[in-house]
Protein backbone atom coordinates (compact mmCIF):
# COMPACT_ATOMS: atom_id res chain seq x y z
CA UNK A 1 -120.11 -238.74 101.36
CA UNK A 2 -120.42 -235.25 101.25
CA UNK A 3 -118.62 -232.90 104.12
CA UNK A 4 -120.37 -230.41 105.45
CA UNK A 5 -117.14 -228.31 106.80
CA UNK A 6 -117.77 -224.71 105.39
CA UNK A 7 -114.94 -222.51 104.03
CA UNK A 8 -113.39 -219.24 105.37
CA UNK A 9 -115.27 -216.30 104.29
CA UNK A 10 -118.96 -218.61 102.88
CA UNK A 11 -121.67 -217.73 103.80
CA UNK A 12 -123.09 -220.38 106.36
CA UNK A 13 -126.28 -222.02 106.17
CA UNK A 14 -128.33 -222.36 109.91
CA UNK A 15 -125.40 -222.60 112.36
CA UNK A 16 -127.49 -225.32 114.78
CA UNK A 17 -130.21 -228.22 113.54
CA UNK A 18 -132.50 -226.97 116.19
CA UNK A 19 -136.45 -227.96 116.69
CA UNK A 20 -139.35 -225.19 115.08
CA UNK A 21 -139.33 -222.35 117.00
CA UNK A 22 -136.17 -222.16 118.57
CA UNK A 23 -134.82 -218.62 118.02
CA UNK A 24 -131.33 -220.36 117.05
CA UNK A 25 -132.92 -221.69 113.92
CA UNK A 26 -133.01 -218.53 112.21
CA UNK A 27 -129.57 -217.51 112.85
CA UNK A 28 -126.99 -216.93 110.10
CA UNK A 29 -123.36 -217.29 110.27
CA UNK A 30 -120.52 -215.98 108.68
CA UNK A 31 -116.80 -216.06 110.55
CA UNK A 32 -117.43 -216.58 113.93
CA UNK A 33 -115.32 -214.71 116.59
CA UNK A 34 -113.45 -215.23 119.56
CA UNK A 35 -111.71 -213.66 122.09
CA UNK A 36 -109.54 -215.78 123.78
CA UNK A 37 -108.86 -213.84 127.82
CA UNK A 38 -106.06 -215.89 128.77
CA UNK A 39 -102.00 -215.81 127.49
CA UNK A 40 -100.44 -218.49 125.44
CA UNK A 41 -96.50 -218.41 124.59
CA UNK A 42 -95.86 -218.58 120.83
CA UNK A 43 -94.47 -221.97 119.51
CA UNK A 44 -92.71 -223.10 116.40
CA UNK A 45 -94.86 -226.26 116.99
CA UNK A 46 -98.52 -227.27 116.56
CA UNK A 47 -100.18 -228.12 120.16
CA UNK A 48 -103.80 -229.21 120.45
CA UNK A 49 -106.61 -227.94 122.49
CA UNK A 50 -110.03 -228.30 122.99
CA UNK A 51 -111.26 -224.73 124.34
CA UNK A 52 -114.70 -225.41 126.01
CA UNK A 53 -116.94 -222.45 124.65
CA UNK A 54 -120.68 -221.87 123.27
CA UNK A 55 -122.60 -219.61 120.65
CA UNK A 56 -122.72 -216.35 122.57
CA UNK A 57 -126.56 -215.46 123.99
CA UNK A 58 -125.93 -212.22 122.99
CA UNK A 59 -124.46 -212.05 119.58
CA UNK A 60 -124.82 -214.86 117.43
CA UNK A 61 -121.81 -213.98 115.29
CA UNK A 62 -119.73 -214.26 118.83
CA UNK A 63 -118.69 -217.35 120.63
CA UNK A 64 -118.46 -216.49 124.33
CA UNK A 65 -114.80 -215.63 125.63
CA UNK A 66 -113.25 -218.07 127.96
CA UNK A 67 -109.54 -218.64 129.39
CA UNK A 68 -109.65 -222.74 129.65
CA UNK A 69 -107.90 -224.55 127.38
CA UNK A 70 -107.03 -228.58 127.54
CA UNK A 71 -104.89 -230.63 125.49
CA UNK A 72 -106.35 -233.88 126.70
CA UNK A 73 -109.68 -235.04 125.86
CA UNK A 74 -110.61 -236.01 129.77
CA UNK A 75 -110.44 -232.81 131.17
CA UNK A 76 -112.52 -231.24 128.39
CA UNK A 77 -115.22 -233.62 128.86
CA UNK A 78 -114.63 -233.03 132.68
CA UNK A 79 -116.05 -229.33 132.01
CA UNK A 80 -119.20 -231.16 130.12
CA UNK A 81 -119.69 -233.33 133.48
CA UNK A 82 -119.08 -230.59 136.24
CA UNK A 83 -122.02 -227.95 134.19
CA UNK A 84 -124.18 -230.75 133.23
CA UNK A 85 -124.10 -231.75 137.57
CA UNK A 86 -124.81 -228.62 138.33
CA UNK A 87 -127.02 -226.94 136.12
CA UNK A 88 -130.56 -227.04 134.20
CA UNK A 89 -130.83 -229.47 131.07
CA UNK A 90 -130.84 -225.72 128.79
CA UNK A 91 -127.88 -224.30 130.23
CA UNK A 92 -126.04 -222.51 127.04
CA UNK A 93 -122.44 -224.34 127.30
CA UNK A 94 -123.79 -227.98 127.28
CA UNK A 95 -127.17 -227.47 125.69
CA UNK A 96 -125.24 -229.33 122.36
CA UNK A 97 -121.67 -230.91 122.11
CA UNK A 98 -119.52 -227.86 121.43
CA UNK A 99 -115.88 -227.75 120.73
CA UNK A 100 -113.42 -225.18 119.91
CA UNK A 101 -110.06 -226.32 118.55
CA UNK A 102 -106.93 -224.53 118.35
CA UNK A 103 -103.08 -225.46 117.62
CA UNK A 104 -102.24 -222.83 119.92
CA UNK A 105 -100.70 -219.02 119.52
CA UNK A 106 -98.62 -219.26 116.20
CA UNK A 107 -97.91 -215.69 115.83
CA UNK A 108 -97.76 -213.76 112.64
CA UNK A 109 -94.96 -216.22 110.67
CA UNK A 110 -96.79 -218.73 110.65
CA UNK A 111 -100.65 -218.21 111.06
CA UNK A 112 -101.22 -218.64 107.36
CA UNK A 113 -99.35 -222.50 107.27
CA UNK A 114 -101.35 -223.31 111.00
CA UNK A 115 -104.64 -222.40 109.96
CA UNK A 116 -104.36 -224.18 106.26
CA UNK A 117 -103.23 -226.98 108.16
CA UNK A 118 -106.22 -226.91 110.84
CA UNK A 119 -108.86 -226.45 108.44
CA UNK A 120 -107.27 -229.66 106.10
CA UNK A 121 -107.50 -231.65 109.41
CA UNK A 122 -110.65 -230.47 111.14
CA UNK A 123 -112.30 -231.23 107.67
CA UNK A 124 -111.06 -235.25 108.22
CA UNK A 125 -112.40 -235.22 111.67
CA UNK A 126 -115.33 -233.75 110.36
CA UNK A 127 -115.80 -236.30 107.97
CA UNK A 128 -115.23 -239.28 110.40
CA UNK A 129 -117.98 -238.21 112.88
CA UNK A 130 -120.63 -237.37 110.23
CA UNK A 131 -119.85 -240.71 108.31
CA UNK A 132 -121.12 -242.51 112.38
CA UNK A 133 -123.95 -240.20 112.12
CA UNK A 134 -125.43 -240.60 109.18
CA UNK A 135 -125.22 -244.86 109.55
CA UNK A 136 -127.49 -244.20 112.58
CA UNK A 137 -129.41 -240.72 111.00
CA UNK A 138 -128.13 -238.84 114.12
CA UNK A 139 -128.30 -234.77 113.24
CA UNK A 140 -124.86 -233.89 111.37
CA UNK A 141 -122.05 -232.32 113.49
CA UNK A 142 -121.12 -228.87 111.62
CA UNK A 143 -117.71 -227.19 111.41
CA UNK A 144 -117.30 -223.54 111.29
CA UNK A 145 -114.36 -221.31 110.52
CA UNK A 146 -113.57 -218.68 113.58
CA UNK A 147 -111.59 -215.74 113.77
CA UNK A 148 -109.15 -214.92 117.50
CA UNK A 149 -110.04 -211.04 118.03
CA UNK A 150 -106.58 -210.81 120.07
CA UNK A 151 -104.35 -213.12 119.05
CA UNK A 152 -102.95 -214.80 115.86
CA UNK A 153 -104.71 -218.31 116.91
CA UNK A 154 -105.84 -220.98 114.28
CA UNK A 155 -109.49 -221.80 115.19
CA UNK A 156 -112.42 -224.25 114.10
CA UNK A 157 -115.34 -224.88 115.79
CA UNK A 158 -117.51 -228.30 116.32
CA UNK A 159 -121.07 -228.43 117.05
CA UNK A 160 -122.47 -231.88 117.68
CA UNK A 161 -126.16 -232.94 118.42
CA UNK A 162 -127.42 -232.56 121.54
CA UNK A 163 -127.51 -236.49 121.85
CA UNK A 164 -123.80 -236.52 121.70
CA UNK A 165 -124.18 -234.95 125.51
CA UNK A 166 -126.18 -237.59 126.72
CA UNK A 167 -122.98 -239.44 128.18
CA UNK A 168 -118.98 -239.23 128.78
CA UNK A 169 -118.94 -242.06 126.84
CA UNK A 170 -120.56 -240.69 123.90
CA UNK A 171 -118.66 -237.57 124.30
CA UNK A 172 -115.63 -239.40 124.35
CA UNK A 173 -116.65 -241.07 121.04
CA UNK A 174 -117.28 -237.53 119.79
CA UNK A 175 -113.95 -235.52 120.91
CA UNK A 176 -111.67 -238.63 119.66
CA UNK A 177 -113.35 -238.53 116.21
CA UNK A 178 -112.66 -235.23 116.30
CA UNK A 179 -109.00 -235.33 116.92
CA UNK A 180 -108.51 -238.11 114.30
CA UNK A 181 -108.17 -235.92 111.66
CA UNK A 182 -104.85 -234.65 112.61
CA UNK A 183 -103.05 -238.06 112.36
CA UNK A 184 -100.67 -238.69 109.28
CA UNK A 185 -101.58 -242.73 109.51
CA UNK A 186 -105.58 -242.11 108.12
CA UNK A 187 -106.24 -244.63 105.57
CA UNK A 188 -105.65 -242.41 102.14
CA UNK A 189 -109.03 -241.74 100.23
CA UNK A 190 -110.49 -241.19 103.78
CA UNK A 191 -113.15 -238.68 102.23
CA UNK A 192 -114.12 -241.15 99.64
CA UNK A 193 -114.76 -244.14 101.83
CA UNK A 194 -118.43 -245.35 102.91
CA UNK A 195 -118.92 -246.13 106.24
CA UNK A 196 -118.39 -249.67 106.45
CA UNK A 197 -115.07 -249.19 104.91
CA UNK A 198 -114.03 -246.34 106.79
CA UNK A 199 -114.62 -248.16 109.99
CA UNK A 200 -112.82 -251.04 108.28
CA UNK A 201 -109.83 -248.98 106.74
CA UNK A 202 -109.49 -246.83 110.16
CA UNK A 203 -109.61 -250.42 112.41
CA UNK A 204 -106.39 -251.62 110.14
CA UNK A 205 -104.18 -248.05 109.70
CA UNK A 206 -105.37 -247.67 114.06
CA UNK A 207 -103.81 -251.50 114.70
CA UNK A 208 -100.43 -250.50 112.30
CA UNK A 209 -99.76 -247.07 114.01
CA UNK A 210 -100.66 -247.75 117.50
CA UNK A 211 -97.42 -250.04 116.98
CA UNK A 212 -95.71 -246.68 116.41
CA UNK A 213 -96.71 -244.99 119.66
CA UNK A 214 -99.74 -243.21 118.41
CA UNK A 215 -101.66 -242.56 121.47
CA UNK A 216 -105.18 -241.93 119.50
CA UNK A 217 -104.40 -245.15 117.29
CA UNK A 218 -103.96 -247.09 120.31
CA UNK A 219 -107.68 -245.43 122.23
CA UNK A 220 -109.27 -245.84 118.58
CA UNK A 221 -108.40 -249.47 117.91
CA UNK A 222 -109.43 -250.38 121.35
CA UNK A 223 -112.75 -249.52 121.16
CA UNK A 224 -113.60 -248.66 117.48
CA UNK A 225 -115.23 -251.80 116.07
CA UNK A 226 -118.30 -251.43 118.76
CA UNK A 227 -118.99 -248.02 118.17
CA UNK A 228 -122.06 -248.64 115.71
CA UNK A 229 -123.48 -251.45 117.84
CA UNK A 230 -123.33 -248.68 120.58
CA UNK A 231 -124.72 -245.92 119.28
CA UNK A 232 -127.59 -248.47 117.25
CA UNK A 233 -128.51 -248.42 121.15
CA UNK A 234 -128.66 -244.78 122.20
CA UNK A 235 -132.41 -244.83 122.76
CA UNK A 236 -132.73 -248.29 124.90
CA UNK A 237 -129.48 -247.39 126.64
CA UNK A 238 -130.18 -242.98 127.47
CA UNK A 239 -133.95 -242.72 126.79
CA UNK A 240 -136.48 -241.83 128.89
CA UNK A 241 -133.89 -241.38 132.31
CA UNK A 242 -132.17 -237.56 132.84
CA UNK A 243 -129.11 -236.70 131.26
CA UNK A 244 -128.05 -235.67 134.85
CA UNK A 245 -128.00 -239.55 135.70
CA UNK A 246 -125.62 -240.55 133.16
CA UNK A 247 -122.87 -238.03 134.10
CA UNK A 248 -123.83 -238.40 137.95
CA UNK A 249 -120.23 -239.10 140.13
CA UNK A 250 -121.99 -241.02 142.50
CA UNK A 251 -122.12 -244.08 139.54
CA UNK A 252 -119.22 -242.80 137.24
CA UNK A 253 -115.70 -243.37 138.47
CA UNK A 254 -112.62 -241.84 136.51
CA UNK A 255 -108.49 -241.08 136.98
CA UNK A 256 -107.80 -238.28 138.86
CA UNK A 257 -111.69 -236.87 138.84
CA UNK A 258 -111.27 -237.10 135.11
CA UNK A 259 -114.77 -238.88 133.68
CA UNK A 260 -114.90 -242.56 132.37
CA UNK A 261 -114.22 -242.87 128.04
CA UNK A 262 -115.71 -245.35 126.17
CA UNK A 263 -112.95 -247.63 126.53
CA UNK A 264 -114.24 -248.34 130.52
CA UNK A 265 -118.17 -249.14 129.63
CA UNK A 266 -116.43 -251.32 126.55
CA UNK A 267 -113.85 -253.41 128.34
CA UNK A 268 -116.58 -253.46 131.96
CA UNK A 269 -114.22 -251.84 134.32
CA UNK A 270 -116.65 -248.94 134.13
CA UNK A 271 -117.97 -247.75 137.43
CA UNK A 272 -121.73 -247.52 135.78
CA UNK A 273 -122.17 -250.94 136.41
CA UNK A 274 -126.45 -250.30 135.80
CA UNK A 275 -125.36 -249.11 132.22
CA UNK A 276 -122.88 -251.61 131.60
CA UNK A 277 -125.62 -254.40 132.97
CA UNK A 278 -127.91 -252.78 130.53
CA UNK A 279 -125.33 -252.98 127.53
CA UNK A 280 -123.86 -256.23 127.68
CA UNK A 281 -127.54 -258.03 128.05
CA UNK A 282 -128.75 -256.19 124.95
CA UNK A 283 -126.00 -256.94 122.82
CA UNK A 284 -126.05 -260.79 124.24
CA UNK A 285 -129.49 -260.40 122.66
């Protein structure tokens, strides 16, 4: 399976899979930039954060600036869930699943080993989310190389189908993938593997290092196994009822206002009990 990660400096194709006659479409990208309006301390060690940002209106070469950063998964999809409540269905930072990932502020020493080591990882996460994609023929998520106009930050950035958005639970799907590819326990060969034997090598190396203490082992083994037979249902489970619904809190519990992951619809505890009603009577058949 081929990756469609793009390397610092190439020229990009289209930055968005977008419908005829959206302006987007005919924007090219090179290295995106960044300007990141907030302070980070400098670390000897790797962090991880999702940095919730979009393709700038303005400048297409420019995501827009932003101080938020989150090193859990729940509070970035919280900022998905708060804009998608309270504005239009168009609205630039949740018209498509975006993500911005950085290891945090690595200053000048060791910029060079960070962002090597980003880009290696970014390009397995990359890899795991397209190979779901293309067993359902969902629009390829896209990885692009970013440059920090202010600070010495490491930076790639996601952009999923709009369909990811449809739900925290697809979302949550989405941003774990993601975050996969930083894990030393990935079966080896990941980037040669077909999908069935991804999912099958991933479902193994998940149920051996969650043993360890890995924390996204132990959310990926969980859940991973119904992931296809979930997403095989996107259009009988989201179609045809506004995206507003699915993210509504009036329906959609969480810890600490943080939104439901996949792991509540999958194990029922969810507090969408219409969806979940839904779910479990079309996979009874």
């Amino acid at each position: 399976m081929k990756s469609t990660v793009k390397k610092v400096g190439e020229k990009s194709p289209t930055f968005l899979n977008t419908s005829k006659g959206d302006n987007e479409l005919k924007r090219k990208y090179n290295m995106l930039e960044f300007h990141y309006d907030n302070h980070l301390e400098g670390s000897a060690y790797t962090s991880y954060y999702y940095i919730p940002t979009y393709p700038d209106p303005e400048n297409a070469n420019r995501l827009a600036s932003t101080y938020y950063t989150n090193s859990c998964r729940e509070y970035f999809v919280r900022h998905y869930r708060n804009t998608i409540n309270t504005r239009d269905a168009l609205y630039p930072p949740v018209k498509k699943a975006y993500a911005l990932i950085s290891y945090g502020y690595s200053g000048t020493n060791k910029f060079d080993e960070w962002n090597a080591k980003i880009q290696d990882e970014a390009q397995k996460g990359l890899y795991i989310v397209n190979s779901f994609e293309k067993a359902h023929k969902w629009p390829l998520t896209k990885l692009y190389p970013v440059k920090c106009k202010n600070m010495k930050m490491p930076l790639v950035f996601f952009v999923g189908a709009r369909k990811w958005t449809m739900s925290p639970y697809l979302m949550s799907i989405w941003t774990l993938c993601i975050r996969l590819g930083r894990n030393k326990w990935l079966p080896k060969g990941l980037l040669t593997l077909s999908h069935r034997n991804l999912v099958r090598q991933l479902a193994i190396s998940s149920k051996v290092a969650k043993k360890s203490g890995s924390v996204d082992a132990s959310q990926l083994s969980a859940t991973l196994r119904k992931w296809d037979v979930f997403m095989g249902l996107y259009y009988k489970l989201f179609a045809g009822v506004d995206r507003k619904h699915h993210w509504s809190k009036t329906h959609l519990g969480g810890i600490s206002d943080r939104p439901e992951g996949i792991l509540r619809l999958m194990n029922g505890t969810t507090g969408y009990k219409e969806l979940y009603k839904k779910y479990s009577e079309l996979i009874k058949g």
